[in-house]
Protein backbone atom coordinates (compact mmCIF):
# COMPACT_ATOMS: atom_id res chain seq x y z
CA UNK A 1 -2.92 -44.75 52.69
CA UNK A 2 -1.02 -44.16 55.99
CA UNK A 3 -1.71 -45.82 58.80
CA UNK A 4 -4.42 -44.46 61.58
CA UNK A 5 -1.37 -43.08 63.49
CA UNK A 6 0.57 -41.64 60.85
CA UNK A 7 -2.98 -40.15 60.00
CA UNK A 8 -3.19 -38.60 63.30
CA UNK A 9 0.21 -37.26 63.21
CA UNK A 10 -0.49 -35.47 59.89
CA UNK A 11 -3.85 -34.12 61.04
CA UNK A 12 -2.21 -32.75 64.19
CA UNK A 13 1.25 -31.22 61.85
CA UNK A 14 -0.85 -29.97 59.39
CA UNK A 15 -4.71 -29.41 60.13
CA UNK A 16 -5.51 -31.79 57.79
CA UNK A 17 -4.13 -34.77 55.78
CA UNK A 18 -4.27 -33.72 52.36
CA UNK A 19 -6.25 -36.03 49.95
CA UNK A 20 -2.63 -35.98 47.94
CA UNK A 21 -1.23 -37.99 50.83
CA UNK A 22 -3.59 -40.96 50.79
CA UNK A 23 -2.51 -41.49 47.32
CA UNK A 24 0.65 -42.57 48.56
CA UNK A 25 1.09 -46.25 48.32
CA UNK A 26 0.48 -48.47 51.68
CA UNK A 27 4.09 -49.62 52.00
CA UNK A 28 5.53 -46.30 51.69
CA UNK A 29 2.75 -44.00 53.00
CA UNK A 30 4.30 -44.05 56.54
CA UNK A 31 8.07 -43.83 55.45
CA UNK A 32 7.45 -40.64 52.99
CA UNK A 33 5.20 -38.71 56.06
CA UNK A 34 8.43 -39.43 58.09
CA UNK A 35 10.59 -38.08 55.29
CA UNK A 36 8.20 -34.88 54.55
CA UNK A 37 7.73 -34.52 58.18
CA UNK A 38 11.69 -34.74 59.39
CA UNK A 39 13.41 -33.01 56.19
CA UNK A 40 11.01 -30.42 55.34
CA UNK A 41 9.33 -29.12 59.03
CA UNK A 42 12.32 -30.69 60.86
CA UNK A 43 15.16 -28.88 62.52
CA UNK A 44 17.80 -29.90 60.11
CA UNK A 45 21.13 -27.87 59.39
CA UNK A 46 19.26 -25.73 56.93
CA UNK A 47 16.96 -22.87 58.15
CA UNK A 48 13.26 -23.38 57.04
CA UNK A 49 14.04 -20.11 54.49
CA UNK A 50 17.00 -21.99 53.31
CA UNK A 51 14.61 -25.46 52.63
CA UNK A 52 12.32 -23.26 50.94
CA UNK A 53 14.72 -21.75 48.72
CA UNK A 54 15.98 -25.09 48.06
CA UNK A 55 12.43 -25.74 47.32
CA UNK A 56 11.50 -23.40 45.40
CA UNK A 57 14.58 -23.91 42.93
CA UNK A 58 14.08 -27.88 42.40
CA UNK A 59 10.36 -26.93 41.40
CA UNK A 60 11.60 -24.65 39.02
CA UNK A 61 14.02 -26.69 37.54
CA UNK A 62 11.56 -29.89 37.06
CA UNK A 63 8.48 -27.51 36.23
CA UNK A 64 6.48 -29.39 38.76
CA UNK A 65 2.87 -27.04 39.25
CA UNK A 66 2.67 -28.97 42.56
CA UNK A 67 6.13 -28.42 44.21
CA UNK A 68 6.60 -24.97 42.44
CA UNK A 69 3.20 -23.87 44.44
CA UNK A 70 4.15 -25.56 47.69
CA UNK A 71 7.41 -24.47 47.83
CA UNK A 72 6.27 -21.12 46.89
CA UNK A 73 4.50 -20.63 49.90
CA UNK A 74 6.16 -22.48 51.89
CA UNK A 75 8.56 -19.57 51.36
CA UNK A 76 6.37 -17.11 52.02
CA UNK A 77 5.27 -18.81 55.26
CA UNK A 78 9.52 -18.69 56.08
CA UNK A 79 9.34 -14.69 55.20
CA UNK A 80 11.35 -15.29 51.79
CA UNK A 81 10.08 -12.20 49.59
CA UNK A 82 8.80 -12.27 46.69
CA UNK A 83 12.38 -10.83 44.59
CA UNK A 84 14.21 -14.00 46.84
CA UNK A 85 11.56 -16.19 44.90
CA UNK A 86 12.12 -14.55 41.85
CA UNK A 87 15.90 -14.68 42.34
CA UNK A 88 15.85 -18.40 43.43
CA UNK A 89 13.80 -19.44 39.97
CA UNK A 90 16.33 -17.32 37.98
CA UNK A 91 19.58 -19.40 39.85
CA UNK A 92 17.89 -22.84 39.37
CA UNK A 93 17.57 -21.69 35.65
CA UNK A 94 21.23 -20.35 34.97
CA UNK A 95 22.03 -24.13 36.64
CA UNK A 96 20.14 -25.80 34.38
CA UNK A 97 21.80 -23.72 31.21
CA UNK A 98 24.50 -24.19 32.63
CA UNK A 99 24.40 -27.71 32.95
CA UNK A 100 22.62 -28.38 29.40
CA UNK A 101 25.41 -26.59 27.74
CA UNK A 102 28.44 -28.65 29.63
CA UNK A 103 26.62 -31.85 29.08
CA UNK A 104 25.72 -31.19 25.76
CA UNK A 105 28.63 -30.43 24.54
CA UNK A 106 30.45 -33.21 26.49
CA UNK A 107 32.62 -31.26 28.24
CA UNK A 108 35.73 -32.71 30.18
CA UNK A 109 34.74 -33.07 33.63
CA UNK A 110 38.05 -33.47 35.08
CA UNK A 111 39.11 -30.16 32.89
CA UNK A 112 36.03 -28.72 34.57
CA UNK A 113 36.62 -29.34 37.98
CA UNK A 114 40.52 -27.91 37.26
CA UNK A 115 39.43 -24.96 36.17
CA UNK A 116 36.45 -24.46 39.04
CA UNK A 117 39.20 -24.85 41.66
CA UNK A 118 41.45 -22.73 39.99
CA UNK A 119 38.79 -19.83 39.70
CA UNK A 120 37.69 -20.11 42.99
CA UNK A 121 40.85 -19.78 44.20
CA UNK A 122 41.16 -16.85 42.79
CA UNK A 123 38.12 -15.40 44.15
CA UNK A 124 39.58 -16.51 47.51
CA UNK A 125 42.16 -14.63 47.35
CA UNK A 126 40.54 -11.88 46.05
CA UNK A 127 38.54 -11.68 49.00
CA UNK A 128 41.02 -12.12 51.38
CA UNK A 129 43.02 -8.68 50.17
CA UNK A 130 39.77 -6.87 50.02
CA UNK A 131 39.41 -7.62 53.40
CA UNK A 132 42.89 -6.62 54.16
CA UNK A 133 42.65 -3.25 52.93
């Protein structure tokens, strides 16, 4: 359980402190309401849509019920609509096929980051004589 003053800081952030949160373990209660707090309703370099989207994928990807629902509205609370959601959860799962089918077939990684830079150089390119014409 956080301390009384991390408990007041919660209450005062949130409206409550969420029954979830005193499951936390003494020693790291206080740390992880600092990291919540700071990374997730802190300004950071990403926009709160962009956290949430972020969000919303990692849930998807580790089929957490918890985060999937709390980054789900935590979306909707950032005006993300509901095809962005729907969009985001299809990304995180083309990653993750993605991923299963390099790894599992123990693909080069060096021949994989060759090939990456030489297709997105391409696209670069590509880009830059659409925007010339």
């Amino acid at each position: 359980m956080a301390t009384k003053q991390t408990a007041r800081e919660i209450e005062d952030t949130l409206g409550t402190v969420p029954e979830w949160m005193e499951a936390l373990a003494a020693p790291a209660s206080d740390h992880s309401w600092g990291i919540f707090r700071d990374l997730l309703l802190g300004e950071t370099e990403l926009s709160p849509r962009e956290k949430a989207l972020v969000g919303v994928s990692a849930a998807a990807v580790m089929k957490c019920p918890y985060c999937a629902y709390f980054h789900a509205e935590e979306a909707r609370f950032a005006g993300v609509s509901e095809p962005e959601i729907g969009e985001a959860v299809n990304v995180a799962g083309v990653t993750s096929y993605f991923s299963t089918v390099l790894h599992g077939n123990e693909y080069d990684e060096d021949d994989f980051v060759s090939e990456t830079g030489e297709v997105f150089e391409y696209l670069r390119e590509q880009a830059g004589a659409a925007a010339d014409d």
